[in-house]
N, C-alpha and C. Protein backbone atom coordinates (compact mmCIF):
# COMPACT_ATOMS: atom_id res chain seq x y z
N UNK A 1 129.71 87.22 44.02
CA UNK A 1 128.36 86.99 44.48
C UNK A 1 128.06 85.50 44.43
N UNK A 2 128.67 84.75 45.32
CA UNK A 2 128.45 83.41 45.17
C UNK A 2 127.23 82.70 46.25
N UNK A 3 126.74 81.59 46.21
CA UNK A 3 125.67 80.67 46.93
C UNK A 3 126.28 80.18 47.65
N UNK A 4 125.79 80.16 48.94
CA UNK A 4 126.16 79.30 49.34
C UNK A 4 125.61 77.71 49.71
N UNK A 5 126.09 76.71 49.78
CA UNK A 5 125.58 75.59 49.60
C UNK A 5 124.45 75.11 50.67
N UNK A 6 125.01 75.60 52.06
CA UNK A 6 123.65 75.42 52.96
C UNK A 6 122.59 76.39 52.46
N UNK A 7 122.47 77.43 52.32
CA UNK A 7 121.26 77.70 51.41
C UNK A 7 120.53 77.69 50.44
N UNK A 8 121.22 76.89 49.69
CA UNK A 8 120.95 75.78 48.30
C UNK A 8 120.05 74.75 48.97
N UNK A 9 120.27 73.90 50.09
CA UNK A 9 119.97 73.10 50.92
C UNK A 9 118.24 73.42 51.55
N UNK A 10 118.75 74.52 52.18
CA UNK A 10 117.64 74.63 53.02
C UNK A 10 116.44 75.38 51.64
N UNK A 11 116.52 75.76 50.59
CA UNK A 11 115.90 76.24 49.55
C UNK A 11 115.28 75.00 49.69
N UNK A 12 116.09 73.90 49.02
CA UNK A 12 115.40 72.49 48.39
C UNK A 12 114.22 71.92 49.36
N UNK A 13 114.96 71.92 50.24
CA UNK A 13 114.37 71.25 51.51
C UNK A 13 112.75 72.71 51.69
N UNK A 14 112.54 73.78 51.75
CA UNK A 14 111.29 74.35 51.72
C UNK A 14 110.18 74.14 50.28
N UNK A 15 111.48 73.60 49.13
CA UNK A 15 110.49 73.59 47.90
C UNK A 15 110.18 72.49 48.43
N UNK A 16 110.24 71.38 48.89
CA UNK A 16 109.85 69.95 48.90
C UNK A 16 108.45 69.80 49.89
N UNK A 17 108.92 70.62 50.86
CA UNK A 17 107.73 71.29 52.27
C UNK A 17 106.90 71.93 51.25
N UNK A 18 107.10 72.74 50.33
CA UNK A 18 105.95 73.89 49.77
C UNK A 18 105.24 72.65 48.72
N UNK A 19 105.79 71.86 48.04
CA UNK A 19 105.29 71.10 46.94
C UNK A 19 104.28 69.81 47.48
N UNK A 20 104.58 69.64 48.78
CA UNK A 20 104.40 68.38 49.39
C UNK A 20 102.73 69.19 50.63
N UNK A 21 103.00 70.10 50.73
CA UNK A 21 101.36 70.59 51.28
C UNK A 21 100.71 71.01 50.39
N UNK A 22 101.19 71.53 48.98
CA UNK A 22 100.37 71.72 47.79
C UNK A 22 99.83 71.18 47.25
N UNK A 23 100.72 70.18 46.73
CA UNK A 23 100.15 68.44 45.95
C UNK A 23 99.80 67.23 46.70
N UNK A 24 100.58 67.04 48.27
CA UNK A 24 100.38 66.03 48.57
C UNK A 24 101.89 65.25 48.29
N UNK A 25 102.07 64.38 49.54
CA UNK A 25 103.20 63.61 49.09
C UNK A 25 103.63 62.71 47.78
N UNK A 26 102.76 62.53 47.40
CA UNK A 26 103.16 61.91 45.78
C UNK A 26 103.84 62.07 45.12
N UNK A 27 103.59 63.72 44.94
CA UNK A 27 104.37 65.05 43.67
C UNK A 27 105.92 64.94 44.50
N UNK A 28 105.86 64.99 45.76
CA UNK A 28 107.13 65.47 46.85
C UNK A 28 108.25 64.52 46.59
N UNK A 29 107.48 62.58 46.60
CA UNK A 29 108.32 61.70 46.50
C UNK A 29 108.90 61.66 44.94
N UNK A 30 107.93 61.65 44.18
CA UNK A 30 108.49 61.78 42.65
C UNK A 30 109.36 62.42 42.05
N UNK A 31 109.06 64.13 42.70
CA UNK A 31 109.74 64.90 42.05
C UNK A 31 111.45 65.18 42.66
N UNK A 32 111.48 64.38 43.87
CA UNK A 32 112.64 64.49 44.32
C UNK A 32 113.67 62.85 43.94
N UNK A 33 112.65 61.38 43.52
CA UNK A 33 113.57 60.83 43.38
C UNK A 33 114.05 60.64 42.06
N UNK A 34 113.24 61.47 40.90
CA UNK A 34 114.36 61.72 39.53
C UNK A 34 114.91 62.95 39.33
N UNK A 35 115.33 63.50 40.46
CA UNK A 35 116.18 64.38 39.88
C UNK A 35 117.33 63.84 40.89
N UNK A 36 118.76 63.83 40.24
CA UNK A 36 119.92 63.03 40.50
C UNK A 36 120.54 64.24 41.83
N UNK A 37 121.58 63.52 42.44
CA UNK A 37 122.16 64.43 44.03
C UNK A 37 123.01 65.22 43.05
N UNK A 38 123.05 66.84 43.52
CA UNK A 38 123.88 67.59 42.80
C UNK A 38 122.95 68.51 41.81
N UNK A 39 121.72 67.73 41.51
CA UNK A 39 120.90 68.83 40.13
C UNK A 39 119.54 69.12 40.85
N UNK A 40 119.27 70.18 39.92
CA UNK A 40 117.83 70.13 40.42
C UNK A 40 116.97 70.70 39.18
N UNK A 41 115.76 70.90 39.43
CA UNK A 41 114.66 70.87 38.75
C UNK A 41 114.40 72.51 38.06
N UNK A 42 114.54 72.46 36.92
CA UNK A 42 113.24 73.91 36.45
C UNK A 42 112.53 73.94 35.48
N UNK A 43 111.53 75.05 35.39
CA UNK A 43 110.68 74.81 34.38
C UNK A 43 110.77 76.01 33.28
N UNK A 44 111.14 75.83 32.33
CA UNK A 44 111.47 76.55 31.10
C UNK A 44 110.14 76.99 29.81
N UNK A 45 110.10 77.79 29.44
CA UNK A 45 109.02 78.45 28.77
C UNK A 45 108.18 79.33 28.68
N UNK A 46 107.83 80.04 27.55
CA UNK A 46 106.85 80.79 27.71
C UNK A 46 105.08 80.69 27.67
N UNK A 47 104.57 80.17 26.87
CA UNK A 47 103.79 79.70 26.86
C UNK A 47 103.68 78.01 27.34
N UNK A 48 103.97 76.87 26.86
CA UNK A 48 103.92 75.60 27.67
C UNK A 48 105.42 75.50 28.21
N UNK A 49 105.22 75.42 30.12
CA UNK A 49 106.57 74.95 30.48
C UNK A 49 107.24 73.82 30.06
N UNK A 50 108.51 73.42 30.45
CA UNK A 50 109.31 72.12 29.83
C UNK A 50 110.31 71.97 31.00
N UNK A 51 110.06 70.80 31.79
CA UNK A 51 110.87 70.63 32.79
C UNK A 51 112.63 70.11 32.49
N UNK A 52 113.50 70.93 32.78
CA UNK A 52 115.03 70.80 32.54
C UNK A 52 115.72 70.35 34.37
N UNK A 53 116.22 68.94 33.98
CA UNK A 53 117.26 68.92 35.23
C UNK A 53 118.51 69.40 34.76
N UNK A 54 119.33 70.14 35.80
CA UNK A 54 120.56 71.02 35.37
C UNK A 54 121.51 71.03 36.77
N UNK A 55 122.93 70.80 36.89
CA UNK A 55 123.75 70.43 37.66
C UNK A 55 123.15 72.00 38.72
N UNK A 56 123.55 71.90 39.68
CA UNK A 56 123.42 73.04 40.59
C UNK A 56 124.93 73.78 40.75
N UNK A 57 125.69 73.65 40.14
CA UNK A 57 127.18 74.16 39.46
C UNK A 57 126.61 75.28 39.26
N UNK A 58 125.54 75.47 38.16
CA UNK A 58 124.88 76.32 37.10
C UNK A 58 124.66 77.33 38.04
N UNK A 59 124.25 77.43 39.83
CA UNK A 59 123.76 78.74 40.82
C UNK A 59 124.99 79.66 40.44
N UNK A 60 125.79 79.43 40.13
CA UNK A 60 127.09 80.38 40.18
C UNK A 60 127.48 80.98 39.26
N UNK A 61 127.40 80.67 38.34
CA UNK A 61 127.31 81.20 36.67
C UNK A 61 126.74 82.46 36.86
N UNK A 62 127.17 83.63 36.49
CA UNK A 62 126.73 85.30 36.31
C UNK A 62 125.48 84.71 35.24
N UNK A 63 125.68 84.78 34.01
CA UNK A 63 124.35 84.53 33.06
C UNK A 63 123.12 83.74 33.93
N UNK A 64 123.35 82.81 34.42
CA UNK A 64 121.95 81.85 34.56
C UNK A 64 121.55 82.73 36.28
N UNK A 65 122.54 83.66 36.89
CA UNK A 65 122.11 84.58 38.36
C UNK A 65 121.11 85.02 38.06
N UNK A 66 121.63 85.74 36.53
CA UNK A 66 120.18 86.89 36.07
C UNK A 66 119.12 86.12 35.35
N UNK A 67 119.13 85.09 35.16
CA UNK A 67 118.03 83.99 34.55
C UNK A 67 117.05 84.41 35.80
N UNK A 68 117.71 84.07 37.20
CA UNK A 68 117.08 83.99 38.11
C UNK A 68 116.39 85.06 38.91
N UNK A 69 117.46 86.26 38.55
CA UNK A 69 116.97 87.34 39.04
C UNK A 69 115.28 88.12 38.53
N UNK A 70 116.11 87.67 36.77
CA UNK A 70 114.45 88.07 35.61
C UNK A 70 113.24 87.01 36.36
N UNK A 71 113.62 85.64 37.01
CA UNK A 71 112.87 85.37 37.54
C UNK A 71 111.89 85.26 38.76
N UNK A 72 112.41 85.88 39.56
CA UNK A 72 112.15 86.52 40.93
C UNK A 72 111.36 87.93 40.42
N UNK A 73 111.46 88.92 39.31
CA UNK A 73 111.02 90.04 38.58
C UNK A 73 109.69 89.33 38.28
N UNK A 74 109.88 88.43 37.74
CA UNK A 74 108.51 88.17 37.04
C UNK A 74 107.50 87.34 37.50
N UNK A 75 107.85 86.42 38.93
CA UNK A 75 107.23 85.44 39.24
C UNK A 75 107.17 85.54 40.72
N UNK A 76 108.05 86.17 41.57
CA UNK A 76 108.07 86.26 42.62
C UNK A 76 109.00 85.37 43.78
N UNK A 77 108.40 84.93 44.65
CA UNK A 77 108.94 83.82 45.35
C UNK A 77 107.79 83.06 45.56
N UNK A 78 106.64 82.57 44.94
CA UNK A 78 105.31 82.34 45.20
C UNK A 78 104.95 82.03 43.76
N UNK A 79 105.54 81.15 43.21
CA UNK A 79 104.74 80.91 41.39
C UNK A 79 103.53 79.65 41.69
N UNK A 80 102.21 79.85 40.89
CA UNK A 80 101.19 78.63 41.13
C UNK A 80 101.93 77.34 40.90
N UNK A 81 103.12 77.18 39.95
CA UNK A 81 103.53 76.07 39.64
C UNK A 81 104.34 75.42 40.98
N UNK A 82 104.85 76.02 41.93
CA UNK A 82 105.41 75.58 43.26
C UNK A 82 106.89 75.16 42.98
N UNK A 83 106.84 74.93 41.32
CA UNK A 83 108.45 75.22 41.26
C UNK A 83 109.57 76.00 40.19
N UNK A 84 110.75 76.21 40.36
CA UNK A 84 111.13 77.60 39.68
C UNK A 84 111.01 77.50 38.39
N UNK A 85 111.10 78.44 38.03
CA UNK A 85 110.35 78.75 36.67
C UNK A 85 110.62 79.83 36.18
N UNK A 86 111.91 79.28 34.95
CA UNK A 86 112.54 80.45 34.23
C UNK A 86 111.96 81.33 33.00
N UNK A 87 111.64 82.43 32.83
CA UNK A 87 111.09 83.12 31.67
C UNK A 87 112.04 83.78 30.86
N UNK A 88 112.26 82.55 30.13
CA UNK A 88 112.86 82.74 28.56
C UNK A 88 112.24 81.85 27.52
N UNK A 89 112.79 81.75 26.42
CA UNK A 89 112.23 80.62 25.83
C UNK A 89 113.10 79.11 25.82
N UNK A 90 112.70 77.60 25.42
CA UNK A 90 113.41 76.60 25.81
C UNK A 90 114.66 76.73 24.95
N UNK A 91 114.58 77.46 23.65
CA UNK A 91 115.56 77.08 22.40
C UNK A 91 117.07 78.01 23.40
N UNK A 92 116.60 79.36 23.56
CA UNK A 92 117.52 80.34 24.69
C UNK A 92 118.32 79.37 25.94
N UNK A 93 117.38 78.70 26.63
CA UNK A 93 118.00 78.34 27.87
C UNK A 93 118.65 76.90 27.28
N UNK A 94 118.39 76.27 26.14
CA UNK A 94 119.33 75.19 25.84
C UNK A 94 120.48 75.65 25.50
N UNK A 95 120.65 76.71 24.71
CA UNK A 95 121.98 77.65 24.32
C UNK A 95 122.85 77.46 25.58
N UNK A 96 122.19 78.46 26.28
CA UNK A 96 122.45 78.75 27.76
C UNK A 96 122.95 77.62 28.59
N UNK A 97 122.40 76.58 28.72
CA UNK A 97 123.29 75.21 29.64
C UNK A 97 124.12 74.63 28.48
N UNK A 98 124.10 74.39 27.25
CA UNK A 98 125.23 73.95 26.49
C UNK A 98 126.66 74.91 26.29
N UNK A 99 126.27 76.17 27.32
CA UNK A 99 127.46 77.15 26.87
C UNK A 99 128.02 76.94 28.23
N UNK A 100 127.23 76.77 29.15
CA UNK A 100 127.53 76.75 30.75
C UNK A 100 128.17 74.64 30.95
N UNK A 101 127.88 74.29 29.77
CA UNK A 101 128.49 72.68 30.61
C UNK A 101 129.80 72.58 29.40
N UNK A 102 129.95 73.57 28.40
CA UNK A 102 131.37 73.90 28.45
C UNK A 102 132.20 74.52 28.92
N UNK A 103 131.44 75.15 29.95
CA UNK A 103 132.62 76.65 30.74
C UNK A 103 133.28 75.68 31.80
């Protein structure tokens, strides 16, 4: 069950369209020129989010699929925050990318 990369692409490219009529170009230019080519952006937490940049390697990983899947369950394709937004807690998903940037 792998990604493919043009739809990795064209994802980014609608969050940037969805973030950029939401907020206004400001949020659009910012939030795209610190996050590095290759990673991208999420927001981690249960109660206060915590923004994590994480290689996009990580779409392929079985564990972090169902990160995503629990997140599509719980948030939709439509979250107020305009960007993805994993529901676990931060201490879990640090586990989680320190187990995934040794695999």
């Amino acid at each position: 069950m792998g990604i493919r990369l043009k739809g990795i692409t064209q994802a980014k490219h609608k969050l940037q369209r969805t973030l950029s009529a939401r907020y206004g170009t400001l949020v659009s230019a910012t939030s795209t020129h610190d996050v590095p080519k290759g990673h991208f952006a999420v927001y981690v937490g249960e109660a206060e989010k915590k923004r994590f940049v994480i290689p996009i390697s990580y779409l392929n990983h079985p564990l972090f699929q169902d990160l995503l899947n629990r997140a599509e369950e719980e948030f939709g394709f439509d979250h107020p925050t305009g960007g993805l937004s994993i529901p676990c807690s931060e201490d879990y998903f640090s586990s989680l990318t320190s187990a995934l940037s040794c695999s």
